[in-house]
C-alpha atoms as a PDB file:
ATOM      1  CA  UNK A   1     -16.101   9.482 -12.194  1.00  0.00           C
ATOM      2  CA  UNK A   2     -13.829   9.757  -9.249  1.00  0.00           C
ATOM      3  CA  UNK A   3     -10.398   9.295  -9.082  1.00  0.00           C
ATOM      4  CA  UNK A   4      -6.886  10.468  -7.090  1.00  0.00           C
ATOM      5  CA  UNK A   5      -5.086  13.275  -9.220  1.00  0.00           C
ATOM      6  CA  UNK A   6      -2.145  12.383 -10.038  1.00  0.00           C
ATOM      7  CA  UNK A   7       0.754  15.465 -10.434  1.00  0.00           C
ATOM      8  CA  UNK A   8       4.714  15.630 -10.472  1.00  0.00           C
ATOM      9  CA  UNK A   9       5.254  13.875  -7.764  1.00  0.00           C
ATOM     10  CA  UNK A  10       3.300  11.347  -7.954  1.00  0.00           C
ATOM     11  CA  UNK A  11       5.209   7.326  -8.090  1.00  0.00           C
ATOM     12  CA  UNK A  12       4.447   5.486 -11.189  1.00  0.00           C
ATOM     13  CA  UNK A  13       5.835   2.492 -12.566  1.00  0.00           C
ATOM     14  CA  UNK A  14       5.716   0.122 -15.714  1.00  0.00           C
ATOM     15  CA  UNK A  15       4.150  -3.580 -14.753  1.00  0.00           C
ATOM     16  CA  UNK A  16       7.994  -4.908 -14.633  1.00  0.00           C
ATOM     17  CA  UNK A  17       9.312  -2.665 -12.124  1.00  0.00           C
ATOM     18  CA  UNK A  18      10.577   0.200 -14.376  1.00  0.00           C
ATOM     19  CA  UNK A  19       9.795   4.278 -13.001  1.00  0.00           C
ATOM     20  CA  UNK A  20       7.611   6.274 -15.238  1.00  0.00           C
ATOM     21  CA  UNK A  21       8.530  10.185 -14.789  1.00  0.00           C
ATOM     22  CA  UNK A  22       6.954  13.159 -16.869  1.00  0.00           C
ATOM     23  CA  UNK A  23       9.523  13.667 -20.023  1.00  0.00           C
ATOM     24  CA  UNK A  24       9.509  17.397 -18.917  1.00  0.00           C
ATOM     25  CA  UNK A  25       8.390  19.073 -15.661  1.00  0.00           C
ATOM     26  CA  UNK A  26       4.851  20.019 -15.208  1.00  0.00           C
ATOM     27  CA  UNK A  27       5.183  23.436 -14.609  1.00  0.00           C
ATOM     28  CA  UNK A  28       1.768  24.971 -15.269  1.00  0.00           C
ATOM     29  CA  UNK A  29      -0.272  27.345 -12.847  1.00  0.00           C
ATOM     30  CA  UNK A  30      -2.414  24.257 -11.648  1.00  0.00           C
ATOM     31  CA  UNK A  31      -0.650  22.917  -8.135  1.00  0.00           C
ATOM     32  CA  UNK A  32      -1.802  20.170  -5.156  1.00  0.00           C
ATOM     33  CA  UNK A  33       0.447  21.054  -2.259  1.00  0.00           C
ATOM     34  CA  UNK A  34       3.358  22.831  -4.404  1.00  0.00           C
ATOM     35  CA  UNK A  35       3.576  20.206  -7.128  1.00  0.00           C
ATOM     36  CA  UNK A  36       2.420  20.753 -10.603  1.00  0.00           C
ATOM     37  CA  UNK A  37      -0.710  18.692 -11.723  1.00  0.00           C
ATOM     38  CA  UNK A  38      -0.219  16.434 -14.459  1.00  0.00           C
ATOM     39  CA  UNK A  39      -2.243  16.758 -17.524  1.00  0.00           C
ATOM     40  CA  UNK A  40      -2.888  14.666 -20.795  1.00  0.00           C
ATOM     41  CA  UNK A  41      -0.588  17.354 -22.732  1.00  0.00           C
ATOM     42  CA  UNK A  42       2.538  15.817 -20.461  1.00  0.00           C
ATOM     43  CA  UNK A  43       4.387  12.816 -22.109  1.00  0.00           C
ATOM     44  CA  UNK A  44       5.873  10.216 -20.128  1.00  0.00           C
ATOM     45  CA  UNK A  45       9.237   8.071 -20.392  1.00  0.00           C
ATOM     46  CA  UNK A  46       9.724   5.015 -18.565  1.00  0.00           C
ATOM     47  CA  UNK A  47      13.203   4.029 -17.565  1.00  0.00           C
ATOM     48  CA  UNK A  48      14.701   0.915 -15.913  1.00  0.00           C
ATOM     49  CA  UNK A  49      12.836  -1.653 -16.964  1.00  0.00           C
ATOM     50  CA  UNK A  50      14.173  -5.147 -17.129  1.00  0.00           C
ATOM     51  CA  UNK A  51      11.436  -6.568 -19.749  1.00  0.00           C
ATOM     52  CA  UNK A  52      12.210  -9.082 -21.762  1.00  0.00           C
ATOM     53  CA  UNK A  53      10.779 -11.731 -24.409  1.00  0.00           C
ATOM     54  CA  UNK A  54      12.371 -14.510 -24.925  1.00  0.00           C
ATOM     55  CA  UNK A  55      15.721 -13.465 -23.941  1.00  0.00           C
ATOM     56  CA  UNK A  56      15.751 -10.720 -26.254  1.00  0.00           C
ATOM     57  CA  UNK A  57      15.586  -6.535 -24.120  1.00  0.00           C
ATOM     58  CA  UNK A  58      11.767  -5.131 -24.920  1.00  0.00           C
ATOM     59  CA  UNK A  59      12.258  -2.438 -21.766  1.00  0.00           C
ATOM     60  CA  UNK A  60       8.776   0.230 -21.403  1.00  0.00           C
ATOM     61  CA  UNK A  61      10.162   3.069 -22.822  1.00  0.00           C
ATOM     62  CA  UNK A  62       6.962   5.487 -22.823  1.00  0.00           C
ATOM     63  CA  UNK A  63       3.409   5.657 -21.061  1.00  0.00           C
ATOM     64  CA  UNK A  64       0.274   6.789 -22.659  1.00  0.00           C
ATOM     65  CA  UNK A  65      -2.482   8.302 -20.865  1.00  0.00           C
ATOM     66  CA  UNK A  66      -6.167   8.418 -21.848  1.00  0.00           C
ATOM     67  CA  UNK A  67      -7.718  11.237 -20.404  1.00  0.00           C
ATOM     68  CA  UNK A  68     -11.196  10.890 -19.013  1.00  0.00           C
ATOM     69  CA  UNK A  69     -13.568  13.854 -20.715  1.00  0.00           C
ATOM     70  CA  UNK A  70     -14.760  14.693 -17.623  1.00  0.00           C
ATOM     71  CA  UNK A  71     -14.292  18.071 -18.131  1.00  0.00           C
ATOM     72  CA  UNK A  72     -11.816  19.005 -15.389  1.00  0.00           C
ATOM     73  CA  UNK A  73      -8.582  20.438 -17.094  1.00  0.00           C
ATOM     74  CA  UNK A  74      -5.734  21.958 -15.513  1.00  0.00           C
ATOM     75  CA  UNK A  75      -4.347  24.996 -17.880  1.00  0.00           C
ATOM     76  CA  UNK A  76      -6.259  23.859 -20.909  1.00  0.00           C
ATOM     77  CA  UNK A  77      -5.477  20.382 -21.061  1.00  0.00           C
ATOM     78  CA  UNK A  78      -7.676  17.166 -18.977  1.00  0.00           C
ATOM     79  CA  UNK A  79      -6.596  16.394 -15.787  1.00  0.00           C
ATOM     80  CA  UNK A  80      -5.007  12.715 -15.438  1.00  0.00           C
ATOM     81  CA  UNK A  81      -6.222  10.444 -12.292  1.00  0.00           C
ATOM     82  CA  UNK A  82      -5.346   7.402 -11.210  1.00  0.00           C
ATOM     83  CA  UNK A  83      -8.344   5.530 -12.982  1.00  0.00           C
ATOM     84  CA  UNK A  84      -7.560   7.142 -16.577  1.00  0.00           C
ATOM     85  CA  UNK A  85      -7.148   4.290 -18.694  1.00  0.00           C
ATOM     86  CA  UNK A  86      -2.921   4.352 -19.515  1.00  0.00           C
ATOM     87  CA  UNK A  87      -0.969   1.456 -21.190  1.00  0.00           C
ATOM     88  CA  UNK A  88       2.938   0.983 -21.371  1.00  0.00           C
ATOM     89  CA  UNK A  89       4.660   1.037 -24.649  1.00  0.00           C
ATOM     90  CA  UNK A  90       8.464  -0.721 -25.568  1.00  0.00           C
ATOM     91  CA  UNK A  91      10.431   0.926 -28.556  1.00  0.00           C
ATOM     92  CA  UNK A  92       8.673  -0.054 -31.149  1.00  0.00           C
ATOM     93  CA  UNK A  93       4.999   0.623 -29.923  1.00  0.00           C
ATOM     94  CA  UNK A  94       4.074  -2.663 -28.710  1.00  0.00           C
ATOM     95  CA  UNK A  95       1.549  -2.557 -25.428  1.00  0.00           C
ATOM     96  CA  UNK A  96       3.406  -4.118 -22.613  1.00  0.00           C
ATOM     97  CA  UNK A  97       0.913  -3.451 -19.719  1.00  0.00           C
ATOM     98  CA  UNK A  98      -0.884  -0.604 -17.919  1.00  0.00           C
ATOM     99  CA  UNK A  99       1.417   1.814 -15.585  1.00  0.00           C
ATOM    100  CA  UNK A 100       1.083   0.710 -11.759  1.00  0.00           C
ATOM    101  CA  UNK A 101       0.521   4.038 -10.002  1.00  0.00           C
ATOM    102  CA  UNK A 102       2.054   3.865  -6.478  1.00  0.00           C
ATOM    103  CA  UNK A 103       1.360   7.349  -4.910  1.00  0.00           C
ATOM    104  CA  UNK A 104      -1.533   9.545  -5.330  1.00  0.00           C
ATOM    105  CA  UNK A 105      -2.840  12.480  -3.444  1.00  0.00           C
ATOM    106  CA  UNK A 106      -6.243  14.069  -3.218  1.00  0.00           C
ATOM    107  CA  UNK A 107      -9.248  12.590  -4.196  1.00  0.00           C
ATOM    108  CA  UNK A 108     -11.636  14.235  -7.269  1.00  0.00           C
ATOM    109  CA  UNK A 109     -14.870  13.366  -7.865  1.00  0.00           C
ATOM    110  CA  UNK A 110     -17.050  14.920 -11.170  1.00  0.00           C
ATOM    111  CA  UNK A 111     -20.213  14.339 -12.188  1.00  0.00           C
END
């Protein structure tokens, strides 16, 4: 499995063009160039999303990672990369799409 890890910094949005940020900081020991790696235990919110069906608002609000069990973790917790399966949620739980990840930096590989 090989993927780029992805960390505080890194850009990711919902499929319609909203920003997905962590809901709090990563702010563990694990760091790529300064920034804190990202981790399944960090939840994120999306924000700014113009989604709608039929006319009615059904904006991304959160994104859920799958973590691969690859068996890298950063502080206790899996690693995320940019090919861990992740899907886009509105409000009231329905799947609106997997996260687009704009930005990643260094490349893992496990096997």
């Amino acid at each position: 499995m090989s993927g780029s890890l992805l960390h505080a910094g890194t850009v990711i949005g919902c499929p319609h063009g909203g920003r997905a940020t962590p809901a709090t900081t990563p702010s563990g020991g694990a760091r790529v160039d300064g920034v804190a790696v990202a981790t399944a235990a960090h939840t994120y919110v999306v924000t700014g999303c113009p989604h709608t069906v039929d006319g009615v608002p059904s904006p991304c609000v959160s994104v859920r990672w799958t973590a691969t069990t690859s068996g890298v973790t950063a502080d206790g917790a899996p690693v995320l990369l940019d090919t861990c399966a992740a899907e886009c949620f509105s409000a009231a739980l329905v799947p609106q799409g997997p996260p687009l990840v704009q930005a990643a930096q260094r490349k893992v590989t496990v096997r």
